[in-house]
Protein backbone atom coordinates (compact mmCIF):
# COMPACT_ATOMS: atom_id res chain seq x y z
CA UNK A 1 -90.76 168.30 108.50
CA UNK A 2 -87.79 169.96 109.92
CA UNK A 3 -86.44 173.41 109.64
CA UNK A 4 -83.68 174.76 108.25
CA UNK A 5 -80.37 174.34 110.33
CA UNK A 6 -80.41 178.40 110.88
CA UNK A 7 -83.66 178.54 112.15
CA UNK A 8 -81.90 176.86 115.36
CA UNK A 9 -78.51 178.85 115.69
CA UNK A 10 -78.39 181.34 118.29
CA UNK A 11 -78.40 185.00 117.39
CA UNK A 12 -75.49 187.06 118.98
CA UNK A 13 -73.47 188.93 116.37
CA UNK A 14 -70.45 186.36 115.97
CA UNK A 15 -73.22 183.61 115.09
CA UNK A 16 -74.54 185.54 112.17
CA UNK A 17 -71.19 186.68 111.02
CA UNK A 18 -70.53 182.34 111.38
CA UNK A 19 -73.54 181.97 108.74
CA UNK A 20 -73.27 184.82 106.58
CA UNK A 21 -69.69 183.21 106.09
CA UNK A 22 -70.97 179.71 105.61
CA UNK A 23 -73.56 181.09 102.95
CA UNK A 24 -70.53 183.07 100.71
CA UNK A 25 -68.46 179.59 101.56
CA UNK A 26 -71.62 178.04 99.55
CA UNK A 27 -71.91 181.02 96.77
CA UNK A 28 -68.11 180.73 95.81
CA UNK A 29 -68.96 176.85 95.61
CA UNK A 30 -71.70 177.82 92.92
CA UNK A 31 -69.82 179.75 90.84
CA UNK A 32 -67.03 177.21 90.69
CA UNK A 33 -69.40 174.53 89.98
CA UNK A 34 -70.45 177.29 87.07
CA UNK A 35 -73.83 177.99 88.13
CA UNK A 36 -73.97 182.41 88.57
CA UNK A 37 -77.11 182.95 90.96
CA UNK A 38 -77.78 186.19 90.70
CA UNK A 39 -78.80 188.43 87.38
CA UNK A 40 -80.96 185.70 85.39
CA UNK A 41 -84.16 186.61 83.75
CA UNK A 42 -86.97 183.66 84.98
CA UNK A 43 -89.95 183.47 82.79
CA UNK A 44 -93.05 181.32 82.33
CA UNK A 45 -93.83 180.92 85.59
CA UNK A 46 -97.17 180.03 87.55
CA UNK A 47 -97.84 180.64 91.47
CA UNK A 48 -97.56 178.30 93.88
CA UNK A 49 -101.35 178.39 94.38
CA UNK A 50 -102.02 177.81 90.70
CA UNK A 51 -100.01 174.50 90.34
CA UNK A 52 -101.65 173.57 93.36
CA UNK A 53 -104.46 173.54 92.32
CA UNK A 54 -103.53 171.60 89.40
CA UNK A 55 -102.90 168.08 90.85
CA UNK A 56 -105.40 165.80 89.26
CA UNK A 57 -105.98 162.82 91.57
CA UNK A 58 -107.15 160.28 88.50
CA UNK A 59 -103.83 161.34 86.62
CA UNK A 60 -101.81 160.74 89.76
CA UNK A 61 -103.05 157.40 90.66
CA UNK A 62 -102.64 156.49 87.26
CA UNK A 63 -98.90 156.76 87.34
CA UNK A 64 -98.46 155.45 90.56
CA UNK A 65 -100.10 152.33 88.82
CA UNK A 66 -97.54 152.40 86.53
CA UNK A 67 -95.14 152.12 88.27
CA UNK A 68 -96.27 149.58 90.66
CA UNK A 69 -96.87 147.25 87.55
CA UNK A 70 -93.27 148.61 86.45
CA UNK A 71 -91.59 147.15 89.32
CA UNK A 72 -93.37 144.09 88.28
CA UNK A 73 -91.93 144.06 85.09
CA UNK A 74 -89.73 146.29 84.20
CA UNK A 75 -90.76 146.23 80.26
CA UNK A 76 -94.36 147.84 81.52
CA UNK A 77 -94.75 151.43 79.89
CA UNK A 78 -95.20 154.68 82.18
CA UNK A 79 -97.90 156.51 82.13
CA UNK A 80 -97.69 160.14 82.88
CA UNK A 81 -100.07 162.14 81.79
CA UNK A 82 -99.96 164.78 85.57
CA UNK A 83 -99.55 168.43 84.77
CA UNK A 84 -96.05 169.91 84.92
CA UNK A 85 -95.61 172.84 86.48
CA UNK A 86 -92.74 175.53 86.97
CA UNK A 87 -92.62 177.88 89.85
CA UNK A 88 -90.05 179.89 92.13
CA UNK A 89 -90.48 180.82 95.81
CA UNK A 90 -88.41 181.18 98.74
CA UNK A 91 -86.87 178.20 100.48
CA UNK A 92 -88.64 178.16 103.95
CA UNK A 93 -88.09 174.57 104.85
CA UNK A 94 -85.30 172.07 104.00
CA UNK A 95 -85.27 168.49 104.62
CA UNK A 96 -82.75 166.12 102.81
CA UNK A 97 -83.11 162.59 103.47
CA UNK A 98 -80.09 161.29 101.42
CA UNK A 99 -81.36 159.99 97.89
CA UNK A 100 -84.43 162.47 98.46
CA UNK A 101 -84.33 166.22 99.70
CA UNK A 102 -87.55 168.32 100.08
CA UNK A 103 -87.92 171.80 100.23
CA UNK A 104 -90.82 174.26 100.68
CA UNK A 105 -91.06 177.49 98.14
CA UNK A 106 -93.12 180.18 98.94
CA UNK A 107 -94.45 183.24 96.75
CA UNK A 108 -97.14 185.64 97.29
CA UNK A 109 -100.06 182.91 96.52
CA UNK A 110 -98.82 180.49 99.56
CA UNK A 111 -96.05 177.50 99.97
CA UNK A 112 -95.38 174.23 97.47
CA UNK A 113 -94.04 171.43 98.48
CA UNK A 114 -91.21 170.33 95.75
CA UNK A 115 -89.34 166.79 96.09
CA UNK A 116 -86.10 166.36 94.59
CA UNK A 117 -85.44 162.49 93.91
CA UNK A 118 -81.76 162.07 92.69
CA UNK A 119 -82.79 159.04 90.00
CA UNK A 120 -85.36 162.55 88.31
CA UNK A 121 -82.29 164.96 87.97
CA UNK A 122 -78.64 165.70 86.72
CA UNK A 123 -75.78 165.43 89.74
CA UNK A 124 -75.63 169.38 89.54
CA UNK A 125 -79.21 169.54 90.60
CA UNK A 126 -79.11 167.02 92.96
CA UNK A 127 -76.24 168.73 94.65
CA UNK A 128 -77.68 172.31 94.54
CA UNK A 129 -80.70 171.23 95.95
CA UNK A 130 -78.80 169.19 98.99
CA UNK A 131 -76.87 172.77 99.48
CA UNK A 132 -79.90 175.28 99.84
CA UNK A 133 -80.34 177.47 102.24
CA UNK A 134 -83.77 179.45 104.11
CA UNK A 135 -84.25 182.64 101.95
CA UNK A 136 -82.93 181.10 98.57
CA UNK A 137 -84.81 182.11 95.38
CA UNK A 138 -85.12 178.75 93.95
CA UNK A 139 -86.65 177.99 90.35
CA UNK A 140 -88.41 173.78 90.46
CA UNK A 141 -90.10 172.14 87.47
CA UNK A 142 -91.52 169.30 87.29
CA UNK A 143 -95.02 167.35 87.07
CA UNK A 144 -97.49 168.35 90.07
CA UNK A 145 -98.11 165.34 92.42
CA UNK A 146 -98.33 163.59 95.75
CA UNK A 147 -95.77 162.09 98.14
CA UNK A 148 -96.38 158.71 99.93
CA UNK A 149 -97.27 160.82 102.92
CA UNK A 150 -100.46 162.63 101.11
CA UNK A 151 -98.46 165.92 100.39
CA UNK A 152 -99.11 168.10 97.32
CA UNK A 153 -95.93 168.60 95.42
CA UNK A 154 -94.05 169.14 92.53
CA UNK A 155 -91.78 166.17 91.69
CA UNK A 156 -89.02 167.89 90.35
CA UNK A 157 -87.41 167.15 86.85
CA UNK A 158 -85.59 170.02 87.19
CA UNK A 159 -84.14 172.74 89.72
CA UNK A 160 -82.37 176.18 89.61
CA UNK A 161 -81.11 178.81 91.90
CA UNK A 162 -82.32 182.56 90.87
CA UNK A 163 -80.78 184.72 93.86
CA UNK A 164 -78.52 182.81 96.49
CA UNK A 165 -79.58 185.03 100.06
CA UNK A 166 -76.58 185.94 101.79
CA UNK A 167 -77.78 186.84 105.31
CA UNK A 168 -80.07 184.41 107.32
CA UNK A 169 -83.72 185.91 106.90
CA UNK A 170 -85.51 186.82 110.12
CA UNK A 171 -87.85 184.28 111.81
CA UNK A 172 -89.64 183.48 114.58
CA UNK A 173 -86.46 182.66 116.28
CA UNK A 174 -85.65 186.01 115.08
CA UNK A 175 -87.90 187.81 118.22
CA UNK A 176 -90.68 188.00 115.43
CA UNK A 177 -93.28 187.08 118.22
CA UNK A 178 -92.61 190.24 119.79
CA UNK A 179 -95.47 192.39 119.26
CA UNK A 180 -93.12 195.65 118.97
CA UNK A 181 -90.63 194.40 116.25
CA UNK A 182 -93.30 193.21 114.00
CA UNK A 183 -95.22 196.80 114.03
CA UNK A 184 -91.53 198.32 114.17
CA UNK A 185 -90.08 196.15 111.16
CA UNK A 186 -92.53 195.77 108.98
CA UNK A 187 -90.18 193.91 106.28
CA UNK A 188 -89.14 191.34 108.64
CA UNK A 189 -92.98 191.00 109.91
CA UNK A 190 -94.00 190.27 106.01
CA UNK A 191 -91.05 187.59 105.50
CA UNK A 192 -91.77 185.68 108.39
CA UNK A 193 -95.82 185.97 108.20
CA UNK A 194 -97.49 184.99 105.28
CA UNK A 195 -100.98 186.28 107.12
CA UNK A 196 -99.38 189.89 107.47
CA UNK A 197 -98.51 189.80 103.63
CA UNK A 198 -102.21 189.25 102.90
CA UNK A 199 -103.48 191.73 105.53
CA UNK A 200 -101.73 194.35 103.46
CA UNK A 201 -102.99 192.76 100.09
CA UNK A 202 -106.55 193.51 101.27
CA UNK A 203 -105.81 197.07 101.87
């Protein structure tokens, strides 16, 4: 897994003006392309930990035998009986590997894999999910299952974009290992660490 290509840009003033530009450059390309990202109501939603914890390994294997005997012969039906799921998170990884691109979504519950194959979903899709950036509010649908590697994720059937972020949120590369900023910023702290999140949860 690799990070997003701001986790690695320096830091100095001038750089962040560079990607604050590059994200608006990227916003203006939305709304040409008709999609508005900001200002839409999202409903029917489940956490991240929920549709977890949904993946059913007898229904996954199933389809994967499908469609091992559909490359076989290609008049073999499908079977897909795995749970679909819908959930929206943060972007805090981004890896696009061509005809795939994966992404990581976090909420409140945790982070979800969700694997965006460009055969499962229209050319706008596939395209907005090539173009996302670390700190995106990012709808995915799709039915809850497992890559080739062993990861838990959603295959997605289909993908949305519920707030574009326009400034690069803070990370590690941010200075959020120093002790003093975390206690000091307290908002950037709870971005970047899930654990600190929880910590105040259990208050």
């Amino acid at each position: 897994m690799q990070p997003n290509p701001d986790a690695n840009q320096p830091t100095t003033p001038e750089d962040e003006g560079a990607l604050v530009a590059a994200r608006r450059a990227k916003l203006e390309q939305l709304r040409s392309s008709g999609i508005e990202p900001y200002g839409r109501r999202v409903d029917e939603l489940e956490s991240a930990a929920a549709a977890r914890a949904r993946f059913d390994e007898a229904t996954h294997l199933a389809f994967d035998a499908s469609q091992q005997a559909r490359k076989a012969d290609p008049a073999a039906p499908t079977v897909d009986q795995r749970a679909r799921v819908r959930i929206a998170g943060r972007v805090m990884q981004h890896r696009d590997l061509g005809k795939l691109v994966f992404f990581w979504l976090r909420d409140s519950s945790g982070d979800l894999q969700v694997t965006v194959s460009k055969a499962n979903v229209s050319d706008a899709e596939f395209a907005l999910a090539k173009m996302l950036d670390y700190g995106d509010l990012v709808v995915a649908e799709g039915p809850i299952g497992r890559t080739n590697k062993g990861e838990t994720c959603i295959w997605a059937s289909t993908v949305e974009i519920a707030t574009k972020s326009m400034a690069p949120p803070p990370g590690k590369w941010h200075g959020l290992e120093d002790a003093e900023i975390r206690y000091r910023k307290r908002y950037m702290d709870m971005f970047a660490n899930p654990e600190t999140v929880r910590t105040f949860e259990k208050r």
